[in-house]
Protein backbone atom coordinates (compact mmCIF):
# COMPACT_ATOMS: atom_id res chain seq x y z
CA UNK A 1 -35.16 22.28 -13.29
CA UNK A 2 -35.91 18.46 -13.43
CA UNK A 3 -33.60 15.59 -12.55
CA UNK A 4 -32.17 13.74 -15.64
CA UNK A 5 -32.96 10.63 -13.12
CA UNK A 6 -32.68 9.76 -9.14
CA UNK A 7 -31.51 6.72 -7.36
CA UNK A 8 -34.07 6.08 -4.28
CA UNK A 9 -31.60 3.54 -2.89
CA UNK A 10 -28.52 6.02 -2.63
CA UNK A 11 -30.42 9.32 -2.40
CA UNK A 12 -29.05 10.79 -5.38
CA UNK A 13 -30.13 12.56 -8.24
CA UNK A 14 -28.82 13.59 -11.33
CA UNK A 15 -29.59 17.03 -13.22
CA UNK A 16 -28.24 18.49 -16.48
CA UNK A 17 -26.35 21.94 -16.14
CA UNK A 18 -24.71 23.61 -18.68
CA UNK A 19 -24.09 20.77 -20.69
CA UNK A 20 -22.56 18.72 -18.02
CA UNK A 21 -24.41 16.26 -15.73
CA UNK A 22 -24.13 16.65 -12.21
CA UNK A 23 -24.86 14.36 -9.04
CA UNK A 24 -26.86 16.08 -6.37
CA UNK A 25 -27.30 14.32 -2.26
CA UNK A 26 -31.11 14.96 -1.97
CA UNK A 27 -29.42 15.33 2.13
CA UNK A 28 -28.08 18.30 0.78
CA UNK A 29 -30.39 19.68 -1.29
CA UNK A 30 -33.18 19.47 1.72
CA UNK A 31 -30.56 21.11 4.01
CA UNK A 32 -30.78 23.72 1.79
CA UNK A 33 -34.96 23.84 1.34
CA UNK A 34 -34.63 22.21 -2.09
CA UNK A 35 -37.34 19.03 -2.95
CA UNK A 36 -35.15 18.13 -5.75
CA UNK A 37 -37.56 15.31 -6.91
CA UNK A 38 -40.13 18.25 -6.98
CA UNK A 39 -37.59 20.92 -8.31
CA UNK A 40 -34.40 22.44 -8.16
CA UNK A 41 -34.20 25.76 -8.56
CA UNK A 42 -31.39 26.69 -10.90
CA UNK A 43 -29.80 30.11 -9.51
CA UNK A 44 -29.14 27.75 -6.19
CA UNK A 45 -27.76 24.87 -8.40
CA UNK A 46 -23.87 26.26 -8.30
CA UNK A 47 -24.17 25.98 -3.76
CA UNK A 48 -26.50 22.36 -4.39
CA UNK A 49 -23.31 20.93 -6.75
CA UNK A 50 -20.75 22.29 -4.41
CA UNK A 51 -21.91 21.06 -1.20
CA UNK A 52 -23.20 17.61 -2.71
CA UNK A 53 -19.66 17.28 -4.10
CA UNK A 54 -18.40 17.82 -0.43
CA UNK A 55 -20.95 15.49 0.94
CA UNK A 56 -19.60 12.77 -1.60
CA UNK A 57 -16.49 13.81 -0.89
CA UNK A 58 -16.70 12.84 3.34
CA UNK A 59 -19.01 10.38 2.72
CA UNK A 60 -16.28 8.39 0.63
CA UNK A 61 -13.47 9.39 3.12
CA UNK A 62 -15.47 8.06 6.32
CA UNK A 63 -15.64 5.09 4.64
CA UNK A 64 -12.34 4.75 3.73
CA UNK A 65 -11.52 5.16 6.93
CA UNK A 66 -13.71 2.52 8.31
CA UNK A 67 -11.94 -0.09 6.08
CA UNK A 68 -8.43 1.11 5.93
CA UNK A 69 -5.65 2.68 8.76
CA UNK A 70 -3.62 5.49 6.14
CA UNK A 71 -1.63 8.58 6.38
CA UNK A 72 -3.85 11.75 5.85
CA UNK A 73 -1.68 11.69 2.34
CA UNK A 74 -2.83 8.04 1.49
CA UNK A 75 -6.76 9.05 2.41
CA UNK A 76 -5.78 12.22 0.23
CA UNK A 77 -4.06 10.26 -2.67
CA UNK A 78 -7.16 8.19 -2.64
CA UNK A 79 -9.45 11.01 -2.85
CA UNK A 80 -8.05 12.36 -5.82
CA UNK A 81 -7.45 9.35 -7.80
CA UNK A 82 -11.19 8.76 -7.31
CA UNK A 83 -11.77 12.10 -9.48
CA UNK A 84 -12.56 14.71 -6.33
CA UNK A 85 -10.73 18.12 -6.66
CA UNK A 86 -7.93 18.37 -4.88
CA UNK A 87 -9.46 21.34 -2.47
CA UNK A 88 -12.59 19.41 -1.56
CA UNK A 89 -10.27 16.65 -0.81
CA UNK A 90 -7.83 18.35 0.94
CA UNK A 91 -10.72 20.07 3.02
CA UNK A 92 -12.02 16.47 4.01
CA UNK A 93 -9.05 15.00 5.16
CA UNK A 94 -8.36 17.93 7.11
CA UNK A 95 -11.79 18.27 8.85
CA UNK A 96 -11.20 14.37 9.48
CA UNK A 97 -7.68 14.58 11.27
CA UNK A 98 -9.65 17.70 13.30
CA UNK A 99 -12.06 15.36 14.47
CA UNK A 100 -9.36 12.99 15.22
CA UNK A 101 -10.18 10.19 12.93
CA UNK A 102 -6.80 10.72 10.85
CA UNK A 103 -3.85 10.03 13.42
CA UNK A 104 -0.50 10.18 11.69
CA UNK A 105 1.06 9.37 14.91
CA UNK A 106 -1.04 6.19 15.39
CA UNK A 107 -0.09 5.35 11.96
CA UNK A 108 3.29 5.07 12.38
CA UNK A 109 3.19 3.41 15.85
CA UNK A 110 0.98 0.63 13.89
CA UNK A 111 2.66 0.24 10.75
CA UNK A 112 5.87 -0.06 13.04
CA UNK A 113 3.94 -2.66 15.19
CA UNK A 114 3.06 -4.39 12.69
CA UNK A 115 6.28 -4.48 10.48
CA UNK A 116 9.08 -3.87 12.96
CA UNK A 117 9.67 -7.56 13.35
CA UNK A 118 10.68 -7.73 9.95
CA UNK A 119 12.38 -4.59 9.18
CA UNK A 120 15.11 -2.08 10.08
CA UNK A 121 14.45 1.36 11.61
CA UNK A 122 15.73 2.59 8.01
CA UNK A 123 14.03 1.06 6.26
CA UNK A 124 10.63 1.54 8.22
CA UNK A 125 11.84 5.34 8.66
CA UNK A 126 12.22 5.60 4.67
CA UNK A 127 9.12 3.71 4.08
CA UNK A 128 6.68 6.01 6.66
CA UNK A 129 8.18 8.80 4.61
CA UNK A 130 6.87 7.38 1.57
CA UNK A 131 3.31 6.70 2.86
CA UNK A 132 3.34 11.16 4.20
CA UNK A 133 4.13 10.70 7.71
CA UNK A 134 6.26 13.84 8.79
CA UNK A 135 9.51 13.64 9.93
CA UNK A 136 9.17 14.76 13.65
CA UNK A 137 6.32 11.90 13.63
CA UNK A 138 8.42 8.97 12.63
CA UNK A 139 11.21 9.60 15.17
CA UNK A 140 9.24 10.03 18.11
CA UNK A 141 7.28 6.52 16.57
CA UNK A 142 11.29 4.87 16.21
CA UNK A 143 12.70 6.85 19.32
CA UNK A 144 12.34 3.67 21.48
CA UNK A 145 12.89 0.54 18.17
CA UNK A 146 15.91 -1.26 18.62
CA UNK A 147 15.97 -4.81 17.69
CA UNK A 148 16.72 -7.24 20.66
CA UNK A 149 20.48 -8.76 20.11
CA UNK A 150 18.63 -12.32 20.18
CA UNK A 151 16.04 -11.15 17.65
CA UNK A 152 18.65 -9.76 15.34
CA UNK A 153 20.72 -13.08 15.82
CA UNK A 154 17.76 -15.20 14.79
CA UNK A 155 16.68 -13.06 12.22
CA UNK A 156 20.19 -13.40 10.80
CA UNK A 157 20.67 -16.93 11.21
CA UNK A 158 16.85 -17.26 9.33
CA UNK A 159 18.65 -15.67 6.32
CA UNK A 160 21.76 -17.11 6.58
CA UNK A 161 19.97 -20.42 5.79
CA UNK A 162 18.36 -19.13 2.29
CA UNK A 163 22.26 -18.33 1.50
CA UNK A 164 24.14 -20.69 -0.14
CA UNK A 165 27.82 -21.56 0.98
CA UNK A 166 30.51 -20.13 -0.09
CA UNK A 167 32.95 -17.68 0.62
CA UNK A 168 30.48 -14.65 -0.22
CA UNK A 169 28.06 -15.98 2.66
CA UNK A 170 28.68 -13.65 5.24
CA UNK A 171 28.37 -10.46 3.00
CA UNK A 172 25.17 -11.47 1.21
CA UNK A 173 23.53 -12.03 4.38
CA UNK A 174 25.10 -8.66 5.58
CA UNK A 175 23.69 -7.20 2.59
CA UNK A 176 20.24 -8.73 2.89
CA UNK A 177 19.94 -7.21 6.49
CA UNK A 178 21.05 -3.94 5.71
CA UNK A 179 18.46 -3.57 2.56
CA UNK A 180 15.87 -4.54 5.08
CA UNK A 181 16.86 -1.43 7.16
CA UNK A 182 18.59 -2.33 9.76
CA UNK A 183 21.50 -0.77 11.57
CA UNK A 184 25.20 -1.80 10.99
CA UNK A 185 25.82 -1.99 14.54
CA UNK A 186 23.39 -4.58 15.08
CA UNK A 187 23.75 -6.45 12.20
CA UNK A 188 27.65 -6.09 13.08
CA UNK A 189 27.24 -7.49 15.89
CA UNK A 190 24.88 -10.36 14.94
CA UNK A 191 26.97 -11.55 12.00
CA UNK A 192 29.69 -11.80 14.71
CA UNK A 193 28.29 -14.47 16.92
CA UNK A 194 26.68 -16.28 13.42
CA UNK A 195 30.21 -16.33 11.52
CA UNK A 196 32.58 -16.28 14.01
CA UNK A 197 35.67 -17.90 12.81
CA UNK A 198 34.93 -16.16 9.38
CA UNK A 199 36.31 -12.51 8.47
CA UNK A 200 33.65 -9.81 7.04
C-alpha cells in the first residue's frame, strides 16, 4: 500500500485504511522492517497504526513534560483531550511515572512551595485533590505547613487594609482568610493581635 502523503520534516506518513486515514512514525514502521515510503505492507498495517499511535502518544507526553510540572492525571487529562485513547494514554503516563519522570510527590511539594505563601493548608489540600494527587501524598507534602504567627499576622493585616471600616471588618477579613484555606486557629489567633479591642 502507498502513502496518501509523507512529511520529511516530522517523519510521518499518512496511508488510507479502510476508509479512514491513518498517521504512521516511519521510526516505527523501520523498527518493524517496513520502508513505508517504498511500501507498507497491509496485513502488518493494524501493529504499524498501533505502535505509531503509541509513539505519538510518548512523544507528545515527553514533551509535555519538558514544558509543564503536572499530576500524572493532568499529563493524562491532557492526553485525552488531545484525541489519544484513553488506554494508550493511560499506558504512557504510566511507563513515564516508572521511569520517574511523573512525581506526584514532587508535585505537591512544588505546587505547595510555590503557593503556600498565599494559601491555607485547606485550601492547598482541596486544591492538590483537584489536580489527582492522592490523599496519602498531600499529607505527607502538608505534614510539616504551618503558617508562621508573624506571617499569618501580616497576611491578615494585608487584607484587613482592602476591607473597608465598619463594624463587619473583623468578620470579612476572617472570612477572606478562611476561604483562602487557612486554619481557624491561626487565623484566630491573628485576628486577635490585629483587632484587639474589637469582639469577633
Amino acid at each position: 500500500m502507498k502513502l496518501l502523503s509523507y512529511d520529511p520534516r516530522k517523519l510521518t506518513g499518512e496511508i488510507l485504511w479502510k476508509d479512514k486515514i491513518y498517521l504512521l512514525s516511519e521510526e516505527v514502521c523501520l523498527g518493524c522492517g517496513v520502508d513505508m515510503i517504498k511500501d507498507v505492507p497491509e496485513e502488518k498495517l493494524p501493529v504499524l497504526i498501533e505502535k505509531s499511535r503509541e509513539y505519538f502518544c510518548r512523544s507528545y507526553l515527553y514533551a509535555q513534560i519538558a514544558s509543564y510540572l503536572k499530576t500524572a492525571k493532568g499529563y493524562y487529562d491532557k492526553l485525552i483531550s488531545k484525541g489519544f485513547p484513553r488506554d494508550v494514554a493511560a499506558s504512557a503516563v504510566e511507563r513515564a511515572r516508572e521511569e520517574g519522570y511523573i512525581n506526584d510527590a514532587s508535585f505537591a511539594e512544588s505546587y505547595i512551595r510555590t503557593h503556600g505563601g498565599n494559601k491555607g493548608v485547606y485550601r492547598l489540600k482541596n486544591e492538590l485533590k483537584q489536580k489527582g494527587v492522592p490523599s496519602d501524598i498531600i499529607e505527607e507534602a502538608l505534614k510539616e505547613m504551618r503558617t508562621d504567627p508573624e506571617e499569618m499576622f501580616r497576611i491578615a493585616e494585608k487584607i484587613a487594609k482592602t476591607v473597608p471600616e465598619g463594624p463587619t471588618k473583623r468578620s470579612k477579613v476572617y472570612a477572606k482568610l478562611l476561604r483562602r484555606g487557612y486554619p481557624y486557629e491561626e487565623i484566630s489567633s491573628a485576628l486577635s493581635r490585629l483587632f484587639s479591642d474589637d469582639e469577633f
